[in-house]
Protein backbone atom coordinates (compact mmCIF):
# COMPACT_ATOMS: atom_id res chain seq x y z
CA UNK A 1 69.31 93.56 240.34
CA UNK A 2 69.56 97.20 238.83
CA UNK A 3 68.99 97.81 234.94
CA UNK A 4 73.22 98.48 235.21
CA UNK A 5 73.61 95.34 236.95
CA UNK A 6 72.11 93.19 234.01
CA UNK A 7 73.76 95.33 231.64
CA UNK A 8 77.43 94.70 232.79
CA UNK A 9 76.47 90.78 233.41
CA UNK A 10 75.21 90.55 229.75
CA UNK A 11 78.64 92.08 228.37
CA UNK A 12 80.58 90.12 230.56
CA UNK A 13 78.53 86.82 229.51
CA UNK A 14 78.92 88.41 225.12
CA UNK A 15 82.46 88.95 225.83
CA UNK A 16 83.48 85.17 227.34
CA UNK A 17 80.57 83.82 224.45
CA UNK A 18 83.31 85.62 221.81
CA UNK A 19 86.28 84.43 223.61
CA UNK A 20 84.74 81.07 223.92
CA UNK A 21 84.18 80.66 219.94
CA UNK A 22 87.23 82.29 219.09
CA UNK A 23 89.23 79.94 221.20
CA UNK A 24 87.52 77.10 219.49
CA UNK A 25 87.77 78.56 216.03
CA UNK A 26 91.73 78.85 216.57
CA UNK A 27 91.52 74.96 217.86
CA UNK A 28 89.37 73.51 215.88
CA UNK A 29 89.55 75.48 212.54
CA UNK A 30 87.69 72.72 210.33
CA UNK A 31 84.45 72.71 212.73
CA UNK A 32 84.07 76.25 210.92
CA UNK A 33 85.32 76.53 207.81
CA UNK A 34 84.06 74.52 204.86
CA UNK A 35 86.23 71.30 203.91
CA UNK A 36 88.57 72.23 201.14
CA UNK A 37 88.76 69.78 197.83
CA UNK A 38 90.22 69.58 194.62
CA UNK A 39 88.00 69.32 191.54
CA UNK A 40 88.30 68.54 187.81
CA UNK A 41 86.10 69.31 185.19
CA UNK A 42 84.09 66.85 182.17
CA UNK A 43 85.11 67.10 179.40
CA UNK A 44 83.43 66.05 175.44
CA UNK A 45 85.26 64.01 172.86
CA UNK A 46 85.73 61.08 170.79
CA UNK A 47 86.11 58.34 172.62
CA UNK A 48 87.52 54.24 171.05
CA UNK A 49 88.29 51.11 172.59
CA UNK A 50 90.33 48.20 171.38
CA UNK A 51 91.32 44.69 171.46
CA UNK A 52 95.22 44.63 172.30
CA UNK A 53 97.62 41.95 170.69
CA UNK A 54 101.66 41.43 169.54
CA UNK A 55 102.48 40.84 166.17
CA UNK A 56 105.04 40.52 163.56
CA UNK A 57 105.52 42.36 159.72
CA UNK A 58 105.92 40.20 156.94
CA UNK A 59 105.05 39.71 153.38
CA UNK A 60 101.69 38.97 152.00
CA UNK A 61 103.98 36.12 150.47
CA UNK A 62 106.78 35.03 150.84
CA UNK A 63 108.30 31.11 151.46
CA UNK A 64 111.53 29.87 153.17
CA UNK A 65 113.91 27.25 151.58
CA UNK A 66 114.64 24.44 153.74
CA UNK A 67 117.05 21.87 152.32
CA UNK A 68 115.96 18.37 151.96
CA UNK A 69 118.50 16.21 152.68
CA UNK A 70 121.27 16.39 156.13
CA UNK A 71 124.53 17.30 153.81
CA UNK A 72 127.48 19.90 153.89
CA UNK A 73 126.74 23.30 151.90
CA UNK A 74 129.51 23.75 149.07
CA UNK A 75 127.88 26.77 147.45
CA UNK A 76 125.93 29.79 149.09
CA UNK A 77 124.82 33.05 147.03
CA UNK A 78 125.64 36.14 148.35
CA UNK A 79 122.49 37.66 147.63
CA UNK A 80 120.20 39.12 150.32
CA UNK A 81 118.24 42.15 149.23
CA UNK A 82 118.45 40.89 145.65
CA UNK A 83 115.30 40.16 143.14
CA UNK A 84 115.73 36.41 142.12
CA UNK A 85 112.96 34.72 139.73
CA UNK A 86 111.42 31.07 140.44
CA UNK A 87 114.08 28.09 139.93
CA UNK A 88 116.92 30.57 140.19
CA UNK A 89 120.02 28.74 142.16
CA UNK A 90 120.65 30.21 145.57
CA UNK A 91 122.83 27.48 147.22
CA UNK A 92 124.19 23.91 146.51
CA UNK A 93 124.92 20.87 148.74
CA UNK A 94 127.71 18.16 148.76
CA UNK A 95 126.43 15.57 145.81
CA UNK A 96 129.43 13.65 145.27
CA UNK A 97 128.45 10.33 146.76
CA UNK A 98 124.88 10.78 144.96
CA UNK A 99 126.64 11.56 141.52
CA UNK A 100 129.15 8.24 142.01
CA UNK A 101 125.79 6.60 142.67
CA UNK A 102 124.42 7.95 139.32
CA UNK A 103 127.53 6.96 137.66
CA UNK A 104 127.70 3.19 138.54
CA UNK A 105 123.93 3.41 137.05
CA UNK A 106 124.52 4.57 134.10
CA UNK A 107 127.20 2.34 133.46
CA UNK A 108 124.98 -0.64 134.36
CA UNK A 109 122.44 1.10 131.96
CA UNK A 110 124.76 0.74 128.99
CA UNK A 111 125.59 -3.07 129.62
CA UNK A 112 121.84 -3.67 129.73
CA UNK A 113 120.88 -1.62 126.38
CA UNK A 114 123.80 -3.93 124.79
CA UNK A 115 122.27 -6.87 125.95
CA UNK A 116 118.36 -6.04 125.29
CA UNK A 117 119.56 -4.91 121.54
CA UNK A 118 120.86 -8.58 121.88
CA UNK A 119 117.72 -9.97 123.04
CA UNK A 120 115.58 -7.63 120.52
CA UNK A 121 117.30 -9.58 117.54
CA UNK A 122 116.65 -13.15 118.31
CA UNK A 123 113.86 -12.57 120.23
CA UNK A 124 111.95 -14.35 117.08
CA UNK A 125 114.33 -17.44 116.99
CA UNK A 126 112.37 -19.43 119.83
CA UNK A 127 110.15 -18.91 123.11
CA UNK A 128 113.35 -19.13 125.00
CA UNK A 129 114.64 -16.06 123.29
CA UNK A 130 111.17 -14.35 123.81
CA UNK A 131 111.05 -15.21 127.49
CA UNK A 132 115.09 -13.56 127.72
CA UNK A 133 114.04 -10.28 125.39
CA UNK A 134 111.13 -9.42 128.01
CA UNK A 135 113.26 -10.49 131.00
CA UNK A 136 115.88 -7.77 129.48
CA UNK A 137 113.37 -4.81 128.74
CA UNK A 138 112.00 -5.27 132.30
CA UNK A 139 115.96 -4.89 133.73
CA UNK A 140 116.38 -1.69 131.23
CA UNK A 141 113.30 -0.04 132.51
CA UNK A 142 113.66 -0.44 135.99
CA UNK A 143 117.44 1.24 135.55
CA UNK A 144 116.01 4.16 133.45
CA UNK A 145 113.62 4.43 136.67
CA UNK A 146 116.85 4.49 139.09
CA UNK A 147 118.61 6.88 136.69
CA UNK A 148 115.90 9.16 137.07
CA UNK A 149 115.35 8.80 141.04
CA UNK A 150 118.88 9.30 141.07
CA UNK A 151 118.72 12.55 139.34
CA UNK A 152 115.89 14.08 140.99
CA UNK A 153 118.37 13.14 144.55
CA UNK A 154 121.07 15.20 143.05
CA UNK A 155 118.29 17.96 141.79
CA UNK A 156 117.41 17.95 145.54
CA UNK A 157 120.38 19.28 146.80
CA UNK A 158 120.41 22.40 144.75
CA UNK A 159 118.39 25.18 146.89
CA UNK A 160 116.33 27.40 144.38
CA UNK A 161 113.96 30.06 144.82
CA UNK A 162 110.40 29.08 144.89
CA UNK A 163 109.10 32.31 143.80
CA UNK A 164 109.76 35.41 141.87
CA UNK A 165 110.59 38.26 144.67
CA UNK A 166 113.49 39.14 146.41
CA UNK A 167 116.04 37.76 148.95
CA UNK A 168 114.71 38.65 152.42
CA UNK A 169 116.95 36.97 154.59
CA UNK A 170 120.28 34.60 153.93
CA UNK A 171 121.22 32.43 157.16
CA UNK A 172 124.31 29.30 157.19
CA UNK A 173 127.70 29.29 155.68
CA UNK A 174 129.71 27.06 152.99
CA UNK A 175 130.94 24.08 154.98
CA UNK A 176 128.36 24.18 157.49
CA UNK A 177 126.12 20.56 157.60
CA UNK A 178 122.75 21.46 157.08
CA UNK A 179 119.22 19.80 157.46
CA UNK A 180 115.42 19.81 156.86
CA UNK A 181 115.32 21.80 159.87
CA UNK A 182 117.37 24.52 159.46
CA UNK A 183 116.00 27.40 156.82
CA UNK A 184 118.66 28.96 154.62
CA UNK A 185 116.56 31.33 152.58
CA UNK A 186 113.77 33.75 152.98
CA UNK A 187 112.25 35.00 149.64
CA UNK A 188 108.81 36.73 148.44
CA UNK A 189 108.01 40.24 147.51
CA UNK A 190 108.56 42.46 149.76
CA UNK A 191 105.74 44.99 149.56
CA UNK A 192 102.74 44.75 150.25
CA UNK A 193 103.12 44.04 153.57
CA UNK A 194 101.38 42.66 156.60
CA UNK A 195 101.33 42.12 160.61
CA UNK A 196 100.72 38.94 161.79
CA UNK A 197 99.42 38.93 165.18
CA UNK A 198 97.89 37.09 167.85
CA UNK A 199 94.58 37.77 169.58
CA UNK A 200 93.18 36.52 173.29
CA UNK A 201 90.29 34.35 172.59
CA UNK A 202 88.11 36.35 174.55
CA UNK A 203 88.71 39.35 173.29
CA UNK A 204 88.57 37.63 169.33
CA UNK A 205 84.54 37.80 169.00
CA UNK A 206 85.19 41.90 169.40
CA UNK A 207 87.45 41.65 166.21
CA UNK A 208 85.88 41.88 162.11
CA UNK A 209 87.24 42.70 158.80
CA UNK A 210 87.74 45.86 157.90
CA UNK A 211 88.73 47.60 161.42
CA UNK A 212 91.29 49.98 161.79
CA UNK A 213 93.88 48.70 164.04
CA UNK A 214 96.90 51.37 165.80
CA UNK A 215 100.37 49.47 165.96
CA UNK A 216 103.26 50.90 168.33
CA UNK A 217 107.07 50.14 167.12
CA UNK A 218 109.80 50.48 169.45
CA UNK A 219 111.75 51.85 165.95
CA UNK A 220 109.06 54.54 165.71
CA UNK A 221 107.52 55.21 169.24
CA UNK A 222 106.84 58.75 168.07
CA UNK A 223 104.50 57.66 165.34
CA UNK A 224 101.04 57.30 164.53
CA UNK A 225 101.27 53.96 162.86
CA UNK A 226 97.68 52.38 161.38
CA UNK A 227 96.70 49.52 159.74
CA UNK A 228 93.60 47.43 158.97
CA UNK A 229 92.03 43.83 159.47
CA UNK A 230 92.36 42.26 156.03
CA UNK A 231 91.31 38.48 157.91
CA UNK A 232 90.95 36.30 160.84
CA UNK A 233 92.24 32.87 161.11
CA UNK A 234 88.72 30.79 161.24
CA UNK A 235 90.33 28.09 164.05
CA UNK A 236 92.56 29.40 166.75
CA UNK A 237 95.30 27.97 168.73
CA UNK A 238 93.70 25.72 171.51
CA UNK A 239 97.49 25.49 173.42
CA UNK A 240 98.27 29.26 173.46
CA UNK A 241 94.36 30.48 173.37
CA UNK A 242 94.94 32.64 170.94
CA UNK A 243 93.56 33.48 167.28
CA UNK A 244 95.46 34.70 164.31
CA UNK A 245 94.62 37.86 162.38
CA UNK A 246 96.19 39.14 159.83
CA UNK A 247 96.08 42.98 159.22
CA UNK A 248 96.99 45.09 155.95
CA UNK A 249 99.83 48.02 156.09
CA UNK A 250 99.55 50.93 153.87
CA UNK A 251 102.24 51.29 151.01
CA UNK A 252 103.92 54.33 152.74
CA UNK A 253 104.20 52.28 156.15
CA UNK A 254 107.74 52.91 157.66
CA UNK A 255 108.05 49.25 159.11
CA UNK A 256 110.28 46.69 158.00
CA UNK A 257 109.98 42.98 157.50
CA UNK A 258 110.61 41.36 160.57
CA UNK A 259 110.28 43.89 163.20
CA UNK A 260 107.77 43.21 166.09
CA UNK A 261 104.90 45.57 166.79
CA UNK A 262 102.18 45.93 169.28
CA UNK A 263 98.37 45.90 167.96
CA UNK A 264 95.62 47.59 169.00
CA UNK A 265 92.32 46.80 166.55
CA UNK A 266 89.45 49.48 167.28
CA UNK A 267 86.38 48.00 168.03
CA UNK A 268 84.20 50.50 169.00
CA UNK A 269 84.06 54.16 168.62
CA UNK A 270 81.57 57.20 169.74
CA UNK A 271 82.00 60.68 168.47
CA UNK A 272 81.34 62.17 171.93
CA UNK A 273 81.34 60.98 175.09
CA UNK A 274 81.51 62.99 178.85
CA UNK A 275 85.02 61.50 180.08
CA UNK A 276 86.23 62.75 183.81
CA UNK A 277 89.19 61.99 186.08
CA UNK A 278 89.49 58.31 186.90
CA UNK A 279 89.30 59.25 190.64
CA UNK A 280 85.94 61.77 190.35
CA UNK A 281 84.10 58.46 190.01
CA UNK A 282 83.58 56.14 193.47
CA UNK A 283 80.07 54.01 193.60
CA UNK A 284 79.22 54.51 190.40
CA UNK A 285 78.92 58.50 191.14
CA UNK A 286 80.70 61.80 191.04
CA UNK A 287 80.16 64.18 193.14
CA UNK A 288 79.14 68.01 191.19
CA UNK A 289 79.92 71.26 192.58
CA UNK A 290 77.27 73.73 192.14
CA UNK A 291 76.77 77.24 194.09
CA UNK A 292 79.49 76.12 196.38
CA UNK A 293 78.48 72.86 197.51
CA UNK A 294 78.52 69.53 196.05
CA UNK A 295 75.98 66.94 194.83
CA UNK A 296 75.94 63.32 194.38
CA UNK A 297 75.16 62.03 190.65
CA UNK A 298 74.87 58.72 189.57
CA UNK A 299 76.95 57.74 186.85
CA UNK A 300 77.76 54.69 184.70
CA UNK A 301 81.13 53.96 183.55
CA UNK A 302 81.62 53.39 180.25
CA UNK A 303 85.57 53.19 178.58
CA UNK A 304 87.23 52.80 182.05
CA UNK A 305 91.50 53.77 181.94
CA UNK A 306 94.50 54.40 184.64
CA UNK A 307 93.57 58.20 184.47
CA UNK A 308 90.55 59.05 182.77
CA UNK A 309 86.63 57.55 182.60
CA UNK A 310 84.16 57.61 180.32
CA UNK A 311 80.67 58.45 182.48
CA UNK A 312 77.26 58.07 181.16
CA UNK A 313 74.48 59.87 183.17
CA UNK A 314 73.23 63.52 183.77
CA UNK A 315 76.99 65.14 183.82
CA UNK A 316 76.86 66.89 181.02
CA UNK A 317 80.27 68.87 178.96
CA UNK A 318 82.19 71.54 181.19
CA UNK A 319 80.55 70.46 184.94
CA UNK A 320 82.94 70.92 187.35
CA UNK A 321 83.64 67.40 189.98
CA UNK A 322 85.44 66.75 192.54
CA UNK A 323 88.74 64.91 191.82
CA UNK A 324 89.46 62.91 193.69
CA UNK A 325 85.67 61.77 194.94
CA UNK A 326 84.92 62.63 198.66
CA UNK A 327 82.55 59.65 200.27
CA UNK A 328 83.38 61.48 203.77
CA UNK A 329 81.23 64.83 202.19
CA UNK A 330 77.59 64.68 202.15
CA UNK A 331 75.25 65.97 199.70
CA UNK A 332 74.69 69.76 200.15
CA UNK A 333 77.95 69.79 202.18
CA UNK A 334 79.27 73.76 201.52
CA UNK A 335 83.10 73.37 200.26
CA UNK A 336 85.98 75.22 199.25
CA UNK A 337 88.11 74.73 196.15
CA UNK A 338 91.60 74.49 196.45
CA UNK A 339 92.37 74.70 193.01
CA UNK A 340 90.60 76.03 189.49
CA UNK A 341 89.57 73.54 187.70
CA UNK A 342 90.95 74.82 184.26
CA UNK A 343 89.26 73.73 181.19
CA UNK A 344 91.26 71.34 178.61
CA UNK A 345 92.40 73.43 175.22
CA UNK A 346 89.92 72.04 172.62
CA UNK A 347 93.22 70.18 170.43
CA UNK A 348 94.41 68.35 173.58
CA UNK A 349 94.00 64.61 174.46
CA UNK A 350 92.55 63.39 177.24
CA UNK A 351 94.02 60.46 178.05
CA UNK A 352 92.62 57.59 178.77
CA UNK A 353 93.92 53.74 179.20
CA UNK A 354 92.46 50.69 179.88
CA UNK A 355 92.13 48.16 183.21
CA UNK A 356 93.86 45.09 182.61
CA UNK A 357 92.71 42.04 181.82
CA UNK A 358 93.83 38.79 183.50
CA UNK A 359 93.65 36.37 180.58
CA UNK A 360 97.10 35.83 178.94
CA UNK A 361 98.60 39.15 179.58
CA UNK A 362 96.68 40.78 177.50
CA UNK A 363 94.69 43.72 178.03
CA UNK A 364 91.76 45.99 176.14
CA UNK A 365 93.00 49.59 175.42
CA UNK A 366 90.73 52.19 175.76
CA UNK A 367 91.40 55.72 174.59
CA UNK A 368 89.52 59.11 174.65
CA UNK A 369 90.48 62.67 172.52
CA UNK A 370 89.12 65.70 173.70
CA UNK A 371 88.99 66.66 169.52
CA UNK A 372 87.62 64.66 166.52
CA UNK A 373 90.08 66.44 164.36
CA UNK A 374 93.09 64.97 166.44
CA UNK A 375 91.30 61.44 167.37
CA UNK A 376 93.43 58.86 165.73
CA UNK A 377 96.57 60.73 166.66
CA UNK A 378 95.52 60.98 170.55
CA UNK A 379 93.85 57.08 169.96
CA UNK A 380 97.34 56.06 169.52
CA UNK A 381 99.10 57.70 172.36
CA UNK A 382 96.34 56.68 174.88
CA UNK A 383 96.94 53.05 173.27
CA UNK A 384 100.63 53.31 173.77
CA UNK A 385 100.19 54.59 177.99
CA UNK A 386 97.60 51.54 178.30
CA UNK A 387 99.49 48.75 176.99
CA UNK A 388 102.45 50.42 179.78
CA UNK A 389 99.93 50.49 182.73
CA UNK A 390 98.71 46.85 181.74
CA UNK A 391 102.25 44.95 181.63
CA UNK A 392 102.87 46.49 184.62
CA UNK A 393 99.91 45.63 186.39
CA UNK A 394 99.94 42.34 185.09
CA UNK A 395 103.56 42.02 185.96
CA UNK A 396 102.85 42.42 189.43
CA UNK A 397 99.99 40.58 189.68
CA UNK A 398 101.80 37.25 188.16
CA UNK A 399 104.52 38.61 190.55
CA UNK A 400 102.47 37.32 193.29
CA UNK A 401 100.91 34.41 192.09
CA UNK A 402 104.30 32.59 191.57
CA UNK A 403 105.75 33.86 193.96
């Protein structure tokens, strides 16, 4: 074949190559191109985890006055929110068969001090006498002891305040039968005040004296609310598996007595910690872009949440990730980023919340600022989203296991 010959057969053969990869670059676009992902970047921060709980405000004390006998109420004060001092009268009940009682006494006690005056002057005229004059001061004493019982009866049915403080509560109405089981009156100081809540066993070994705690209000969901452990119960609840602990509110607390509140008690803290998307983590590794093409690290997860992770291993502050993880890209595997992984502003939270936890409905919180000078107010928010994401989760779980 001529020189001209092999030159036309090689242009024909470059030209059908070209046509050839073309045609499969227009069919099969992603045997080409590099596998687009989305990334996310690590960022450093504060990061806190806590024990979760309910609880309720009250006063450091306070006392409730339950009436001690089943009778109808005749006279109720009309004093809630009112300072009262110890013994002061706050109610009465219906007495008038225990003061015709203490009447017919009495009356019985006169006839026998007439007749043991009797007995006191002749008591010397024989033994007879004697014998009558001890026989008469044995009747008078055990009346005076009736008399008195009878009293202290009547004294029982007049409800008084048990301490120096201030009405809290008022409940019943005159005419209304009331019993040892029904409480009329709540009284105590009402500052300073306390939240009374209950911990998960499991979670109580976590908990000590002196930790700051973050409590959510429904009445103030847009405020940073704080408190600390004053004490722990030292026996729990064996029925309800829970422990008591009692935690201090500042002075300035908006909260009122009685409101419910949830609790979370910080139990661990680190100034800084690498925390990444929840979904840059899968085997216990994120995947790093570098140069254009990504690398498996190993990781281990520290404060887990519903969004974010804390990761401890050689990611360091500002690597860029892939979010979510790719297990279908290997190592060295050239990629293209879809979007820019921006950087968080330095005063913005990053956060974080916790995976729930089976055991009563109750669930760690977890939380992680991307400032220190911001970390208690971004502690509380992340502690607000976990205690969402762990009803709900629990919800559904219990959802199916009764179902």
């Amino acid at each position: 074949m001529s020189s001209r010959g092999l030159v036309w057969s090689g242009s024909v053969l470059a030209v059908l190559a070209v046509a050839a990869v073309g045609g499969a670059y227009w069919k099969y676009p992603d045997f080409f191109q590099p596998p687009t992902v989305t990334t996310g970047v690590a960022v450093l921060g504060p990061v806190s985890e806590a024990v979760y709980g309910t609880g309720t405000v009250e006063p450091e004390r306070w006392a409730k006055v339950v009436p001690l006998q089943r009778r109808r109420l005749i006279e109720l004060c009309r004093c809630e929110g009112q300072a009262v001092k110890a013994g002061q009268v706050l109610g009465r009940q219906d007495d008038a068969e225990e003061v015709s009682a203490l009447h017919e006494l009495e009356i019985n006690n006169e006839q026998l001090t007439r007749d043991l005056d009797r007995a006191s002057r002749d008591r010397d005229k024989s033994e007879a006498a004697k014998t009558e004059y001890e026989q008469r001061s044995t009747q008078f004493e055990q009346s005076k002891s009736r008399i008195s019982a009878q009293k202290t009866r009547i004294d029982s049915l007049v409800l008084r305040a048990p301490l120096d403080g201030m009405v809290l509560r008022r409940d019943g109405e005159v005419g209304e039968i009331v019993g040892p089981t029904e409480v009329l009156f709540w009284v105590g100081p009402p500052t300073p005040m306390q939240v009374v809540a209950e911990i998960n066993e499991e979670e109580i070994t976590r908990n000590a004296a002196g930790q700051k705690a973050f409590l959510r209000s429904e009445a103030f969901s847009a405020q940073a609310l704080r408190a600390t452990v004053s004490q722990i119960t030292p026996k729990g609840d064996p029925t309800r598996k829970t422990f008591r602990v009692y935690l201090r509110l500042p002075p300035d607390t908006p909260l009122r007595i009685g409101m419910t509140v949830e609790v979370n008690i910080i139990y661990r803290e680190k100034t800084a910690a690498v925390v990444v998307p929840a979904e840059a983590v899968a085997g216990n590794a994120v995947q790093v872009v570098s140069s254009g093409k990504i690398q498996r690290v190993p990781v281990t997860v520290g404060v887990r949440g519903s969004r974010n992770v804390e990761i401890i291993g050689d990611v360091s502050k500002d690597t860029t990730v892939l979010s979510p993880a790719r297990a279908d890209l290997a190592d060295g595997t050239r990629i293209r980023v879809e979007n820019v992984a921006a950087k968080p502003a330095p005063a913005a939270p990053a956060d974080i919340a916790p995976v729930p936890s089976p055991a009563l409905d109750r669930a760690p919180a977890a939380a992680v600022v991307a400032s220190a000078a911001d970390a208690d107010d971004a502690v509380i928010s992340a502690a607000i989203s976990a205690h969402v994401d762990s009803v709900v989760n629990d919800a559904r779980r219990n959802v199916g296991k009764y179902r």
